[in-house]
Protein backbone atom coordinates (compact mmCIF):
# COMPACT_ATOMS: atom_id res chain seq x y z
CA UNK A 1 5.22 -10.08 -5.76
CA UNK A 2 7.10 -7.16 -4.49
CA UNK A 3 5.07 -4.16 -3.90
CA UNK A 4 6.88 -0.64 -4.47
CA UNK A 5 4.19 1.92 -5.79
CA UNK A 6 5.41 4.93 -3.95
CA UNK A 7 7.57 7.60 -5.81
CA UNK A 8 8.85 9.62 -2.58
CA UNK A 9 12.21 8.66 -1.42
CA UNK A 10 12.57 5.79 1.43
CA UNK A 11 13.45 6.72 5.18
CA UNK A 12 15.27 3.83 4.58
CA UNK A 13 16.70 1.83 1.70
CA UNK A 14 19.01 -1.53 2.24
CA UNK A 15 20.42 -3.43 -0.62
CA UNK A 16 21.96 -6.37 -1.10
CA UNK A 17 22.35 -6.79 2.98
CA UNK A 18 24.82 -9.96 4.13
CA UNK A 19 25.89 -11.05 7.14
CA UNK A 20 27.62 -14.23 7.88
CA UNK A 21 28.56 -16.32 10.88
CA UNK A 22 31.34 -19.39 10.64
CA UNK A 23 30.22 -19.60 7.31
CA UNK A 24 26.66 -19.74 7.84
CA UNK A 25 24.95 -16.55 6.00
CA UNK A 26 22.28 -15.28 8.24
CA UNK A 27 21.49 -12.34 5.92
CA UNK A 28 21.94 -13.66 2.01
CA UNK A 29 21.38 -10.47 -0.61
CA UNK A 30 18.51 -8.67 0.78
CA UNK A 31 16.92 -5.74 -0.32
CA UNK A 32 14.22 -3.91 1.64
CA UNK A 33 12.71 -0.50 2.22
CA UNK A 34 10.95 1.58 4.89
CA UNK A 35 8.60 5.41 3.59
CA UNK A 36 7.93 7.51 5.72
CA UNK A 37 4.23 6.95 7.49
CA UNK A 38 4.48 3.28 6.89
CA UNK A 39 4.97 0.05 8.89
CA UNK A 40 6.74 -2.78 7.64
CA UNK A 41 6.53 -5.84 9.33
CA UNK A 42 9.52 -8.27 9.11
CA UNK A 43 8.65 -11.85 9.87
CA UNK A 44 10.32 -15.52 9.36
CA UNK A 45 10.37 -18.58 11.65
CA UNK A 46 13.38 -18.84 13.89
CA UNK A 47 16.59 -18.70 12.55
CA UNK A 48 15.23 -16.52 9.24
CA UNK A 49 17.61 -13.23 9.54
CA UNK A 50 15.04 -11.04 10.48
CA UNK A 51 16.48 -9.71 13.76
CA UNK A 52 19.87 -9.93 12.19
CA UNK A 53 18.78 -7.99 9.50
CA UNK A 54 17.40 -5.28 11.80
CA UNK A 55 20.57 -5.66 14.15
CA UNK A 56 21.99 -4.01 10.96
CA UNK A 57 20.04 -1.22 10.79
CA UNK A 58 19.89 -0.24 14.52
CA UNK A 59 24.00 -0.79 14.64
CA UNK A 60 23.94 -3.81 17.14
CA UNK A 61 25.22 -5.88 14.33
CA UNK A 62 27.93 -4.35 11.54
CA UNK A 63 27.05 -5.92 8.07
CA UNK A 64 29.83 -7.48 6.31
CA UNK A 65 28.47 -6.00 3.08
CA UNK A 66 25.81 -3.44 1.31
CA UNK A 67 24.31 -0.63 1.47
CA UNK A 68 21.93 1.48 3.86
CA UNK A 69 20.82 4.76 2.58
CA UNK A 70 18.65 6.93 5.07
CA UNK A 71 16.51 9.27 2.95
CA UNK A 72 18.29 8.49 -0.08
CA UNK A 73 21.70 9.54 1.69
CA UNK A 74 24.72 6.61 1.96
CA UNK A 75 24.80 5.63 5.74
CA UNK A 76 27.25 4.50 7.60
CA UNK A 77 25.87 2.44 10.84
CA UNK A 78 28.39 0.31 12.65
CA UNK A 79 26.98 1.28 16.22
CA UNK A 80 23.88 2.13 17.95
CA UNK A 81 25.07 5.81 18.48
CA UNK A 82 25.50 5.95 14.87
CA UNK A 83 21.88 4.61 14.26
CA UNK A 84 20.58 7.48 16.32
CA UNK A 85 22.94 9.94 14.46
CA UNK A 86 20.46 8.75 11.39
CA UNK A 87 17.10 9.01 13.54
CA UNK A 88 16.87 5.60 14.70
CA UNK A 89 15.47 4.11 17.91
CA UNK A 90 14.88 0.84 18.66
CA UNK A 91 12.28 -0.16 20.95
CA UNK A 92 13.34 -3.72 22.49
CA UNK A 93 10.55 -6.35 23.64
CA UNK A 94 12.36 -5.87 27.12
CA UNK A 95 11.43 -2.19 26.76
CA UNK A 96 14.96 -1.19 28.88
CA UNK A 97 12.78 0.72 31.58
CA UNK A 98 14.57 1.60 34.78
CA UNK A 99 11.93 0.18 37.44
CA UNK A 100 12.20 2.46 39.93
CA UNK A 101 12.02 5.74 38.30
CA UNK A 102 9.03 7.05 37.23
CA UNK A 103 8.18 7.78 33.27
CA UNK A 104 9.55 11.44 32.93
CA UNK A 105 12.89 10.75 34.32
CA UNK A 106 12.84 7.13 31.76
CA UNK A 107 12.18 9.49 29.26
CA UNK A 108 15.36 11.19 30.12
CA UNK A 109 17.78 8.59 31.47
CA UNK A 110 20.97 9.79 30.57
CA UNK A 111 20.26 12.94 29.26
CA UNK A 112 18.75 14.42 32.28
CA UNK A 113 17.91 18.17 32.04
CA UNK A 114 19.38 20.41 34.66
CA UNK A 115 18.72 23.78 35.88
CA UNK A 116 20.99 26.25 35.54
CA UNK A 117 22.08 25.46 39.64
CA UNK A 118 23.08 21.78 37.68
CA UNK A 119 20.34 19.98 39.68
CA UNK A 120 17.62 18.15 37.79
CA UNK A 121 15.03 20.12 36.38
CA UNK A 122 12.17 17.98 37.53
CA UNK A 123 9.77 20.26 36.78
CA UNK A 124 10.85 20.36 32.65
CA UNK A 125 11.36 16.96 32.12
CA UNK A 126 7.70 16.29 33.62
CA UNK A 127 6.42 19.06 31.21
CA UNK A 128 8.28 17.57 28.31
CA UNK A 129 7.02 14.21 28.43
CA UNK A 130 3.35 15.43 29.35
CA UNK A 131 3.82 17.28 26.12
CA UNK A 132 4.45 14.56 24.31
CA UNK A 133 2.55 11.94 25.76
CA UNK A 134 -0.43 14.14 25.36
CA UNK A 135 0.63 13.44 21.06
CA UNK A 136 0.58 10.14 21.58
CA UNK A 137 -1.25 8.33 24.46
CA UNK A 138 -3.58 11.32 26.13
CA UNK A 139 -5.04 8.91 28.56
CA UNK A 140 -2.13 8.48 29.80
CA UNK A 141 -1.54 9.97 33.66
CA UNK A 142 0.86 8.02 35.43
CA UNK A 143 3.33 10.96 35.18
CA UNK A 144 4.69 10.60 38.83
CA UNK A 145 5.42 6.42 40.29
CA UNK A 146 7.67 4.42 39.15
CA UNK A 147 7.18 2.67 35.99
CA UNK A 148 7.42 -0.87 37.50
CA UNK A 149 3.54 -0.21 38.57
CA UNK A 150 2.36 0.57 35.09
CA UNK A 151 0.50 -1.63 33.32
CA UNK A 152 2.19 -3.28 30.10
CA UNK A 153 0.60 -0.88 27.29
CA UNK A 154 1.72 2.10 29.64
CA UNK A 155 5.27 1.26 29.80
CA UNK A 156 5.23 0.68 25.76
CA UNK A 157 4.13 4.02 25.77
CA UNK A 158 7.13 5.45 27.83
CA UNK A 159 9.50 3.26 25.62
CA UNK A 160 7.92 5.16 22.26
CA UNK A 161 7.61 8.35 23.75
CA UNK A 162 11.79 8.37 24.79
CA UNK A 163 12.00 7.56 21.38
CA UNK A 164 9.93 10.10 19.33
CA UNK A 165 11.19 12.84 22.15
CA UNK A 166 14.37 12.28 20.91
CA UNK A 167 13.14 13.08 17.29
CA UNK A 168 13.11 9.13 16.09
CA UNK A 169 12.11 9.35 12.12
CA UNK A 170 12.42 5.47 12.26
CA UNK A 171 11.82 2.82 14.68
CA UNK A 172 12.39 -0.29 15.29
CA UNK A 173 9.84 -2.66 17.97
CA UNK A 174 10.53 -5.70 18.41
CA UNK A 175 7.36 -7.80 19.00
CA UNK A 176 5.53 -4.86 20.59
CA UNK A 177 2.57 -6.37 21.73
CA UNK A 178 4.31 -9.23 23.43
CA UNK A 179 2.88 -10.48 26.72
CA UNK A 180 -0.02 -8.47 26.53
CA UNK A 181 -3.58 -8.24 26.67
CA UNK A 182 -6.09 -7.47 23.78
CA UNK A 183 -7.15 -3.88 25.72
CA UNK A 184 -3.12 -3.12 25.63
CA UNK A 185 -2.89 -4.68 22.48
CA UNK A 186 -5.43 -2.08 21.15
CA UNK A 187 -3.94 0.86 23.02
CA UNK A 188 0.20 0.24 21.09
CA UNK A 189 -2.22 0.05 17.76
CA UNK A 190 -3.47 3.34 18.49
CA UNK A 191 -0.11 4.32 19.20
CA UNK A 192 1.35 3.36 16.08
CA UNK A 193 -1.40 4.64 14.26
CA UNK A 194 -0.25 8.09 15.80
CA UNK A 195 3.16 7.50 14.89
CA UNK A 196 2.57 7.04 11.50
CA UNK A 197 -0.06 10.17 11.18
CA UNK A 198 3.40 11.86 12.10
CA UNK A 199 4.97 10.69 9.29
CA UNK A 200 7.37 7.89 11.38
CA UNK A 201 8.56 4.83 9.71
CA UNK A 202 8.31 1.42 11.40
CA UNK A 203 9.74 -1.75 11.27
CA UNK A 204 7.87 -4.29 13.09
CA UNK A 205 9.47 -7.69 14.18
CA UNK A 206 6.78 -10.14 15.14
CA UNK A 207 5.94 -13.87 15.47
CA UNK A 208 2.06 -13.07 15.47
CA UNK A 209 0.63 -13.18 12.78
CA UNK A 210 -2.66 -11.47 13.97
CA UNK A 211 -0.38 -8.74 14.92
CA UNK A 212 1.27 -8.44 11.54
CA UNK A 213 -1.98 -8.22 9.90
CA UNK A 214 -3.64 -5.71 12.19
CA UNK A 215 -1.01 -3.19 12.21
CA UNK A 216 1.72 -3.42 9.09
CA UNK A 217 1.01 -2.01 5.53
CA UNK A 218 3.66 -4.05 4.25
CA UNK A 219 5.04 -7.80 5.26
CA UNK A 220 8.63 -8.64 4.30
CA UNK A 221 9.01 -12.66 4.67
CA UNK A 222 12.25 -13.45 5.65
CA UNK A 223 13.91 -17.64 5.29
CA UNK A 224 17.45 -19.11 5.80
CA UNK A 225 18.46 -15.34 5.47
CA UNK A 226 16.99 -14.50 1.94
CA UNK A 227 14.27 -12.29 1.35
CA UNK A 228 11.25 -14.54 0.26
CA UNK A 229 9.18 -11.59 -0.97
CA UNK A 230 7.44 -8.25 0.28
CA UNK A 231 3.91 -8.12 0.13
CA UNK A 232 0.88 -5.47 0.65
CA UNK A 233 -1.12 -6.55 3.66
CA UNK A 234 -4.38 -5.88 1.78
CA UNK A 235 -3.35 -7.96 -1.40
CA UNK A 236 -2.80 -11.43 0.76
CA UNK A 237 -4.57 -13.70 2.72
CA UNK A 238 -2.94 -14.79 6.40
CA UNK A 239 -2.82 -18.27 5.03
CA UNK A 240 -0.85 -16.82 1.86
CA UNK A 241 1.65 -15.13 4.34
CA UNK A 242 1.98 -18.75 6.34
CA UNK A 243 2.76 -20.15 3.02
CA UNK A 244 5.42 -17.80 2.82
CA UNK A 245 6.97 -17.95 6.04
CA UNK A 246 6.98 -22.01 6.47
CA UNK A 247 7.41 -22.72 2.53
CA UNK A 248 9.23 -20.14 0.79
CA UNK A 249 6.27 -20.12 -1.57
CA UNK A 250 4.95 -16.50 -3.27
CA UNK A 251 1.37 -15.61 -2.89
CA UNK A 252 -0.19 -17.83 -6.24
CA UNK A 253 2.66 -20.65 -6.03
CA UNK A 254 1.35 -22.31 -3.30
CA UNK A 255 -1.43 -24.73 -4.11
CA UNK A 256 -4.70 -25.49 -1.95
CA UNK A 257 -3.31 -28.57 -0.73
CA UNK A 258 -0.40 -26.57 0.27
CA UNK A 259 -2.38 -24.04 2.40
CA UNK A 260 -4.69 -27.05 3.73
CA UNK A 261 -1.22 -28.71 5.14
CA UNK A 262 -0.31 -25.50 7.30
CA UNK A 263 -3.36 -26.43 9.10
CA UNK A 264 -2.64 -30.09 9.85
């Protein structure tokens, strides 16, 4: 039940994806793609291939075979500076926030504007990311303490806003909503919405299931490193996805005995 209606070209297109360890394939033949505007959630229990998968595409993790094309262009990504050659940030469920520093100078941690004296140019890199933080998160204020005192939804929104500064056409979060609480939880959903009003491709790794459903448009179910299908979140039920993800059984295969037994 693989759901491909669009006819523009993918932000991203991976086929036939494998990666192996000692033996053991982690990533088995998969094929998956990201349009722009569009969140795809990638989710499997433990031990599926999802974050390998992604490792691939954000150049952690060199595949040992297939192909990644990047708006219908061949890619070559073997490290994470060549991922953001092709656009692509990856926002990690650690975030990778220096604590002490407030958001502007996160924003810009190690590419620092200077003045032409070649001191920091405080003053710009504030403007910059009140410029676009004002895009994304306009309640946002906290422009000048260090990020450690920001609540958890704030400091997703300094991770994004590094990213989309830097002109991110795809990103990568990795359980976004992690650790926090339903009014944060609603304020990343309103900042993904805004990402994909501007056109921004997602790929969402997640163990919540609620969270899948709330903000992907797509779910690609991952097990023992093959793809078990890619679904439209409005065509399924969450029980149908469960199905999925602990059975390896398509929306329609799995019987009503089956769906009562991933309640027991």
């Amino acid at each position: 039940m693989t759901t491909e209606t669009k006819q523009e070209t993918p932000l991203v297109d991976m086929r036939d994806m494998r990666v192996a360890f000692g033996g053991v394939h982690a990533v088995d033949g998969v094929n998956i793609t990201l349009f722009p505007g569009e969140v795809v959630a990638v989710v499997g229990g433990n031990g599926a291939g999802k974050t390998t998968l992604i490792k691939t595409l954000s150049g952690a993790h060199k595949a040992d075979s297939g192909t990644i094309l990047i708006n219908g262009e061949p890619a070559q990504i073997e490290t994470p500076r060549d991922a953001k050659q092709y656009a692509i940030e990856t926002i990690y469920q650690t975030l990778a926030l220096a604590e002490n520093i407030d958001a502007p100078s996160n924003m810009f941690l190690g590419r620092e504007l200077k003045t032409r004296f070649g001191l920091l140019d405080d003053s710009a890199m504030e403007s910059a990311a009140r410029s676009v933080m004002g895009r994304l998160n306009p309640k946002f204020q906290n422009f000048k303490v260090p990020v450690k005192s920001l609540s958890g939804g704030q400091r997703q929104s300094v991770a994004i806003a590094r990213a989309v500064h830097f002109n991110a056409k795809i990103l990568i979060m990795d359980e976004p909503t992690a650790a926090l609480g339903p009014l944060e939880t609603s304020q990343v959903t309103e900042l993904i919405q805004q990402l994909k009003a501007e056109g921004i491709g997602i790929f969402l790794i997640s163990h919540d299931i609620h969270d899948v459903f709330d903000l992907a448009d797509r779910i690609a179910v991952m097990m023992q490193g093959k793809m078990v299908g890619i679904v439209n979140k409005t065509e399924v039920t969450k029980d149908e996805v469960l199905a999925m993800i602990i059975m390896g059984k398509l929306p329609g295969e799995a019987t009503q005995s089956d769906i009562e037994h991933l309640h027991d």
